[in-house]
N, C-alpha and C. Protein backbone atom coordinates (compact mmCIF):
# COMPACT_ATOMS: atom_id res chain seq x y z
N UNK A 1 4.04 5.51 -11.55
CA UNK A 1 5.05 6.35 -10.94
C UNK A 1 5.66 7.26 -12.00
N UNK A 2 5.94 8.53 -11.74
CA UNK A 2 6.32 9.48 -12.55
C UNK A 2 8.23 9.43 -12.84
N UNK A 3 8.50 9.18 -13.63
CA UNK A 3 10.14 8.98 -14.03
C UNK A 3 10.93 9.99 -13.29
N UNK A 4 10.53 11.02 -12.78
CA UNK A 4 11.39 12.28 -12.18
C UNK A 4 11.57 11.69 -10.71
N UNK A 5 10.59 11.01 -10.18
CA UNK A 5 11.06 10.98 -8.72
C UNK A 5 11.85 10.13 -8.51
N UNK A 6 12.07 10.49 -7.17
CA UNK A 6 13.57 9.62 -6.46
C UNK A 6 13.25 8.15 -6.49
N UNK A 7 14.24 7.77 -6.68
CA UNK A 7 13.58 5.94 -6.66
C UNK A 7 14.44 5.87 -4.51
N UNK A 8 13.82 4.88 -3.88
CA UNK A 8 13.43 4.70 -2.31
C UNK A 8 14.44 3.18 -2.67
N UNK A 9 15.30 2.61 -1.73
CA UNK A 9 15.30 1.31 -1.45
C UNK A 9 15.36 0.95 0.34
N UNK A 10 14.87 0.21 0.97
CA UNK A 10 14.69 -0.02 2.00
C UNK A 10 14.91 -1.76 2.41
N UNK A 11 15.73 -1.86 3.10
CA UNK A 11 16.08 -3.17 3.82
C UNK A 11 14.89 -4.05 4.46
N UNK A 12 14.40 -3.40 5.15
CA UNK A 12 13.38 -3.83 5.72
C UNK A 12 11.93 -2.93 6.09
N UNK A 13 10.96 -3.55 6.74
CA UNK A 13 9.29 -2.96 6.14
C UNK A 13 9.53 -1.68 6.78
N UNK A 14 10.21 -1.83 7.85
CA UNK A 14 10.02 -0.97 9.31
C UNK A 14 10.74 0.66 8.61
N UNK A 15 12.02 0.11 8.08
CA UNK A 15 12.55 0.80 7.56
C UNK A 15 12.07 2.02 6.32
N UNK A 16 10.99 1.31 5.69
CA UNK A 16 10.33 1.50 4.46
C UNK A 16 8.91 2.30 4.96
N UNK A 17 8.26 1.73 6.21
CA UNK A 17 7.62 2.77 6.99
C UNK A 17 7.60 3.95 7.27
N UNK A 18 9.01 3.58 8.08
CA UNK A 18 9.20 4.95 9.12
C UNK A 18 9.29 6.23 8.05
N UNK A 19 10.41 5.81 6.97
CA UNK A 19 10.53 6.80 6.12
C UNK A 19 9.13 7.52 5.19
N UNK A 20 8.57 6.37 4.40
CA UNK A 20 7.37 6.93 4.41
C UNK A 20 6.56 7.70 5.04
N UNK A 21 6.06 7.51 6.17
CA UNK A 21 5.88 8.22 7.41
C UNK A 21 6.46 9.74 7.46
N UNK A 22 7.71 9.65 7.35
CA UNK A 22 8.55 11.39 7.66
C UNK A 22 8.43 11.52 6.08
N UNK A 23 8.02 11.25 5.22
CA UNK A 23 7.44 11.92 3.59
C UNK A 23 6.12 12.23 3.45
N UNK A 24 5.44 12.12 4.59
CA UNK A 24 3.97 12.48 4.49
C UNK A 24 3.08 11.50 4.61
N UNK A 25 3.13 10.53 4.30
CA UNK A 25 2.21 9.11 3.87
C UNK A 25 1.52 8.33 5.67
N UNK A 26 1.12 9.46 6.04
CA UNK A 26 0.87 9.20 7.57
C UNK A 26 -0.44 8.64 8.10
N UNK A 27 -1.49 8.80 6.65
CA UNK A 27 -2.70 7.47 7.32
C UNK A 27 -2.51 6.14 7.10
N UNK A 28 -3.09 5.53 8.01
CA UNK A 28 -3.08 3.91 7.54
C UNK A 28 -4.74 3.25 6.75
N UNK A 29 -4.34 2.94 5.90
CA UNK A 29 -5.43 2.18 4.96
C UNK A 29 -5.49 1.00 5.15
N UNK A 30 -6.33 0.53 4.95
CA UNK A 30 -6.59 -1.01 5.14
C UNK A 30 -7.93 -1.12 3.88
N UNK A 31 -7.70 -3.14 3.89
CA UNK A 31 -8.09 -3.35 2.82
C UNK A 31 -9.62 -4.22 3.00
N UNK A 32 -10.72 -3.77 3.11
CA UNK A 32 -12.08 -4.17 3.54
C UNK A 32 -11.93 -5.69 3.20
N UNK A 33 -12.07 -6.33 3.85
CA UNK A 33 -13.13 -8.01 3.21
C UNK A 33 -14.05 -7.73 2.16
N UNK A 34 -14.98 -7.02 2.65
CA UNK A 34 -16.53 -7.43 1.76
C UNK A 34 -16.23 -5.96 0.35
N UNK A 35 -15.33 -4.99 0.17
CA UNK A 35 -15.50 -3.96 -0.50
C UNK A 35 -14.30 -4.02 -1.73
N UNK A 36 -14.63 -3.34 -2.41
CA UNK A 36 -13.24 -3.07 -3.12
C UNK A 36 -12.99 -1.82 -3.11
N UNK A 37 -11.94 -1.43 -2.03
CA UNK A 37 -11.73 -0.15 -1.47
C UNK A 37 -10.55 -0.24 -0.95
N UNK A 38 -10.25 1.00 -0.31
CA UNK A 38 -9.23 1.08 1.06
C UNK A 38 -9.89 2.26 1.81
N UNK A 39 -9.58 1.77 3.05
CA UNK A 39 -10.53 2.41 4.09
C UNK A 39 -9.53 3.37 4.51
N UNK A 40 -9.80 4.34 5.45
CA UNK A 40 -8.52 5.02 6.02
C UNK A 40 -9.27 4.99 7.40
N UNK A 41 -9.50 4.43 8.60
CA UNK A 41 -10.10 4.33 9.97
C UNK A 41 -9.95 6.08 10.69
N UNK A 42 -8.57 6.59 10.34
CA UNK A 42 -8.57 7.87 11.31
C UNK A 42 -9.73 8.68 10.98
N UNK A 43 -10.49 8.43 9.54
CA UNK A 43 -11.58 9.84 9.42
C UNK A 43 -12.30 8.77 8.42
N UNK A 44 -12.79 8.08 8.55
CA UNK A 44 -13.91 6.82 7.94
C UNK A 44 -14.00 7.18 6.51
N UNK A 45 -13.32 7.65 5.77
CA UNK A 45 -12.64 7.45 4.35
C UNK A 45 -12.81 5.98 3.92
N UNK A 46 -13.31 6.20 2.92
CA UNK A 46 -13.44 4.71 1.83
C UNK A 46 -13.08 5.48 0.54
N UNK A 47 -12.19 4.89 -0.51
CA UNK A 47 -11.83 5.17 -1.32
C UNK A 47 -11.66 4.08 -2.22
N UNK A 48 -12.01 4.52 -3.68
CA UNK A 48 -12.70 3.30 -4.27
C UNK A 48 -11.14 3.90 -5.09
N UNK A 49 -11.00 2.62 -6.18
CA UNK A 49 -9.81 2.85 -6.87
C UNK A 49 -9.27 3.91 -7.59
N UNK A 50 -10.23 4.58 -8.44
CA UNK A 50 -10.26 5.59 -9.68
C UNK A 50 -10.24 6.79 -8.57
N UNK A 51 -9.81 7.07 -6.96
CA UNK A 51 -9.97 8.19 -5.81
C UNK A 51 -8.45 8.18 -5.67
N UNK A 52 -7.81 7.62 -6.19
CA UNK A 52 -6.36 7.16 -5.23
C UNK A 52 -5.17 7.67 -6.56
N UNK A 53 -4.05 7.40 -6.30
CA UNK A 53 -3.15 6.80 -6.95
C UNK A 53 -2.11 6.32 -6.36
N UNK A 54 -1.33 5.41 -6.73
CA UNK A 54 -0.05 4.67 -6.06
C UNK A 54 1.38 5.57 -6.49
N UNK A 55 1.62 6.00 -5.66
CA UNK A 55 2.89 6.79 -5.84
C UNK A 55 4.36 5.76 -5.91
N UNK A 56 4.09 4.76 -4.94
CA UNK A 56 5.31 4.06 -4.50
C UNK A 56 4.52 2.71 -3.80
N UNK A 57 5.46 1.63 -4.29
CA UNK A 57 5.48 0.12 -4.14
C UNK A 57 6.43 -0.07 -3.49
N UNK A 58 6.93 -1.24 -2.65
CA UNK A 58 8.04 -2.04 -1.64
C UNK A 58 7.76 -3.36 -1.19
N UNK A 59 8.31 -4.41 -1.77
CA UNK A 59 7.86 -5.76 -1.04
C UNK A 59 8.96 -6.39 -0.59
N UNK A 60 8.77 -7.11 0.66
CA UNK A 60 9.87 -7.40 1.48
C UNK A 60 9.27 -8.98 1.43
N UNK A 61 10.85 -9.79 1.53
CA UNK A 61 10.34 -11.12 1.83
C UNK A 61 10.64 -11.55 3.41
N UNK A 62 10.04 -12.99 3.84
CA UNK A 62 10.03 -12.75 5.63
C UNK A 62 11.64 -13.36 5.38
N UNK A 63 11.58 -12.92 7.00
CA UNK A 63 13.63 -13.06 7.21
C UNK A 63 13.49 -14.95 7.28
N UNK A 64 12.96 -15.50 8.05
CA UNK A 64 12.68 -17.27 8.02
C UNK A 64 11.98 -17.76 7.02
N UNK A 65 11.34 -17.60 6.34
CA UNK A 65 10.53 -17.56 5.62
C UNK A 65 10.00 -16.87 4.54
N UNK A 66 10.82 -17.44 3.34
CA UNK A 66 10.24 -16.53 2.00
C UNK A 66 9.71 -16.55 0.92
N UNK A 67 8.17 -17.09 1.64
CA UNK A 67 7.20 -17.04 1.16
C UNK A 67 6.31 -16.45 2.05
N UNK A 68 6.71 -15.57 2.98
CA UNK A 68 5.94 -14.86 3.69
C UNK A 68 6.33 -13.61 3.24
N UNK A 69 5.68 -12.58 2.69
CA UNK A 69 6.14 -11.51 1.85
C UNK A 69 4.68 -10.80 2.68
N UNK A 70 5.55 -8.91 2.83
CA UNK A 70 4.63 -8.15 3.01
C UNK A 70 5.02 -7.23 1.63
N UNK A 71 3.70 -6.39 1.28
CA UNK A 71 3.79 -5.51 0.44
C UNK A 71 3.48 -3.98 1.07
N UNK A 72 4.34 -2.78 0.39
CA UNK A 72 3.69 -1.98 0.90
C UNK A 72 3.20 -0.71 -0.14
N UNK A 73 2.13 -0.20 0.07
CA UNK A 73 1.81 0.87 -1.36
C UNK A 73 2.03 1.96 -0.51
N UNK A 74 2.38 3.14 -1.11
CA UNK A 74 2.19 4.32 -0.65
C UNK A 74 1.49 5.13 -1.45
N UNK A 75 0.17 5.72 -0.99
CA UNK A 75 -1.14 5.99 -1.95
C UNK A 75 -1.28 7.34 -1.49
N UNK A 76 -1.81 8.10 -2.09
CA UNK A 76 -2.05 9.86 -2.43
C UNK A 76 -3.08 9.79 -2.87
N UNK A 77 -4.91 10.64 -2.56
CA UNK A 77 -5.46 11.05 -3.12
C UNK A 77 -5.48 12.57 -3.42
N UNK A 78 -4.93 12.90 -3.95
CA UNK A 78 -5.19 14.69 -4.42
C UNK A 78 -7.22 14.81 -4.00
N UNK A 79 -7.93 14.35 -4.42
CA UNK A 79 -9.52 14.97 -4.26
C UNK A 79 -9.62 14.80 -2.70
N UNK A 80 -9.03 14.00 -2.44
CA UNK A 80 -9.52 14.08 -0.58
C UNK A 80 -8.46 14.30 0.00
N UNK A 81 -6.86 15.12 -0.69
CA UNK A 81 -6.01 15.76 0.31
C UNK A 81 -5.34 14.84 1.08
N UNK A 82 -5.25 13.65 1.45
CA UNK A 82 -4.83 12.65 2.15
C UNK A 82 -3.77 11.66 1.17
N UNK A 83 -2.79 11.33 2.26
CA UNK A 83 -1.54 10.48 1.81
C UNK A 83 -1.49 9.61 2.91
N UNK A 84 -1.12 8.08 2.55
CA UNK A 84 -1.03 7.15 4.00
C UNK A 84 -0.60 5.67 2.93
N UNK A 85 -0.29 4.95 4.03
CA UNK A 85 -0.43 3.38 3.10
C UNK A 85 -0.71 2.36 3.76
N UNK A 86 -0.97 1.75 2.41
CA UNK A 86 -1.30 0.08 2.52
C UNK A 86 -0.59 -0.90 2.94
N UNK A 87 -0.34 -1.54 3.76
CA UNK A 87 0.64 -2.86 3.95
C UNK A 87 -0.44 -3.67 4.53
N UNK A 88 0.33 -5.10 3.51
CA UNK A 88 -0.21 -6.24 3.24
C UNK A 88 0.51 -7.31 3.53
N UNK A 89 0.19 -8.14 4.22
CA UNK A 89 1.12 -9.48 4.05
C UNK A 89 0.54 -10.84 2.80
N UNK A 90 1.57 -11.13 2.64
CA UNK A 90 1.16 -12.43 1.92
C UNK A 90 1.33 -13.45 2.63
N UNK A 91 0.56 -14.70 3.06
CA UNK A 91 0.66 -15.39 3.53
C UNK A 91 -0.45 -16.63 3.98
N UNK A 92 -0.27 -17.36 4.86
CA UNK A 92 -1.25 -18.69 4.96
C UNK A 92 -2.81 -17.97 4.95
N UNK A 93 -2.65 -16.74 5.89
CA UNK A 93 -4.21 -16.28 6.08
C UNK A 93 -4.58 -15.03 4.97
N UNK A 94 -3.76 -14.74 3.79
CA UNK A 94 -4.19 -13.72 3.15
C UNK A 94 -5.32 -14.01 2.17
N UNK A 95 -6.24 -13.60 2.68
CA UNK A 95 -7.73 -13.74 1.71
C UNK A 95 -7.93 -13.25 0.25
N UNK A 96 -8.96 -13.78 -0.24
CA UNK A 96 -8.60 -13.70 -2.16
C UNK A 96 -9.08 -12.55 -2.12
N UNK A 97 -10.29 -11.81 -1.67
CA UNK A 97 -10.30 -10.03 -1.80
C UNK A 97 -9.37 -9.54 -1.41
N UNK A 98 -8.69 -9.53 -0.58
CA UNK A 98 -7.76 -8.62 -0.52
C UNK A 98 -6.31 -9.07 -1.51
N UNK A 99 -6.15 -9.98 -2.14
CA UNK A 99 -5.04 -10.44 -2.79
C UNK A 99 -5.50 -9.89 -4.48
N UNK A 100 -6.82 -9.79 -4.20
CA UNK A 100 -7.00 -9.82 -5.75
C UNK A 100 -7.09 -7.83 -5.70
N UNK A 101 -7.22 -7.37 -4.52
CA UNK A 101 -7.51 -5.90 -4.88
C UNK A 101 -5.71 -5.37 -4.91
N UNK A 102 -4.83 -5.91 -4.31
CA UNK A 102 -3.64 -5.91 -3.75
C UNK A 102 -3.17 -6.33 -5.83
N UNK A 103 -3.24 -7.54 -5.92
CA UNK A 103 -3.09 -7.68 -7.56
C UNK A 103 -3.61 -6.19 -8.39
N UNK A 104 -4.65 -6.24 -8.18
CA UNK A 104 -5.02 -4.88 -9.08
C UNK A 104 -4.28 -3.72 -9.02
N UNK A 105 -4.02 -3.15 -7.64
CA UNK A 105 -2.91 -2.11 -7.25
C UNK A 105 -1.87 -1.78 -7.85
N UNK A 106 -1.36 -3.37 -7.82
CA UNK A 106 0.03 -3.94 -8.51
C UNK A 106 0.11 -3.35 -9.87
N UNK A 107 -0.83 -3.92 -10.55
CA UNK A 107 -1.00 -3.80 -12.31
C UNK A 107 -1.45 -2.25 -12.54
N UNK A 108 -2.74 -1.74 -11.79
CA UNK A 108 -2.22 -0.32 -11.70
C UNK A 108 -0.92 0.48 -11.69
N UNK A 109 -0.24 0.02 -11.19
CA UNK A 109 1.12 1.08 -10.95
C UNK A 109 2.46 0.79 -11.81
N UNK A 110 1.63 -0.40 -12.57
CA UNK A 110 2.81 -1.00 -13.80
C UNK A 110 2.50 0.05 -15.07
N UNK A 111 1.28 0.63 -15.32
CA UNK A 111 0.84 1.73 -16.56
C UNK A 111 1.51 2.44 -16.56
């Protein structure tokens, strides 16, 4: 993340969405099983890591439960013109590809 921009805080995911959403970040990505990618479904976009960058991070913990945590990235590729994000949950069913590409993201956006 670049030091000039606005820093975002948001209460909740919905909250952290919507706004995203009215900033541009309007595809939804998702995180393949078998790939190390993020897909974008509206226009069959696969985007491998070194295609992307993470502009903005947000993790919320669950309101009953907090160890149920969703994460959310908000990702920009400049070469393919497209902005949208990632949300992830953590939880009983979150699979190790997607936790470990979700980890990588993470440590990406710590550089």
């Amino acid at each position: 993340m670049e030091n000039n921009k606005t820093r975002y805080s948001y209460d909740t995911l919905s909250q952290a969405v919507n706004d995203l959403q009215k900033r541009g970040y309007t595809h939804d990505f998702l995180i393949p099983d078998e790939k190390e990618c993020i897909y974008c479904a509206n226009n069959s976009l696969e985007l491998s890591p070194d295609e992307f960058q993470i502009d903005e991070i947000y993790r919320f913990e669950g309101m009953t439960d907090p160890s149920d945590e969703s994460i959310v990235f908000a990702i920009a590729s400049k070469e393919h013109n497209i902005k949208g994000l990632v949300i992830n949950s953590f939880g009983a069913d979150f699979g190790y590809r997607s936790s470990k590409l979700v980890e990588d993201l993470y440590k990406r956006s710590r550089k």
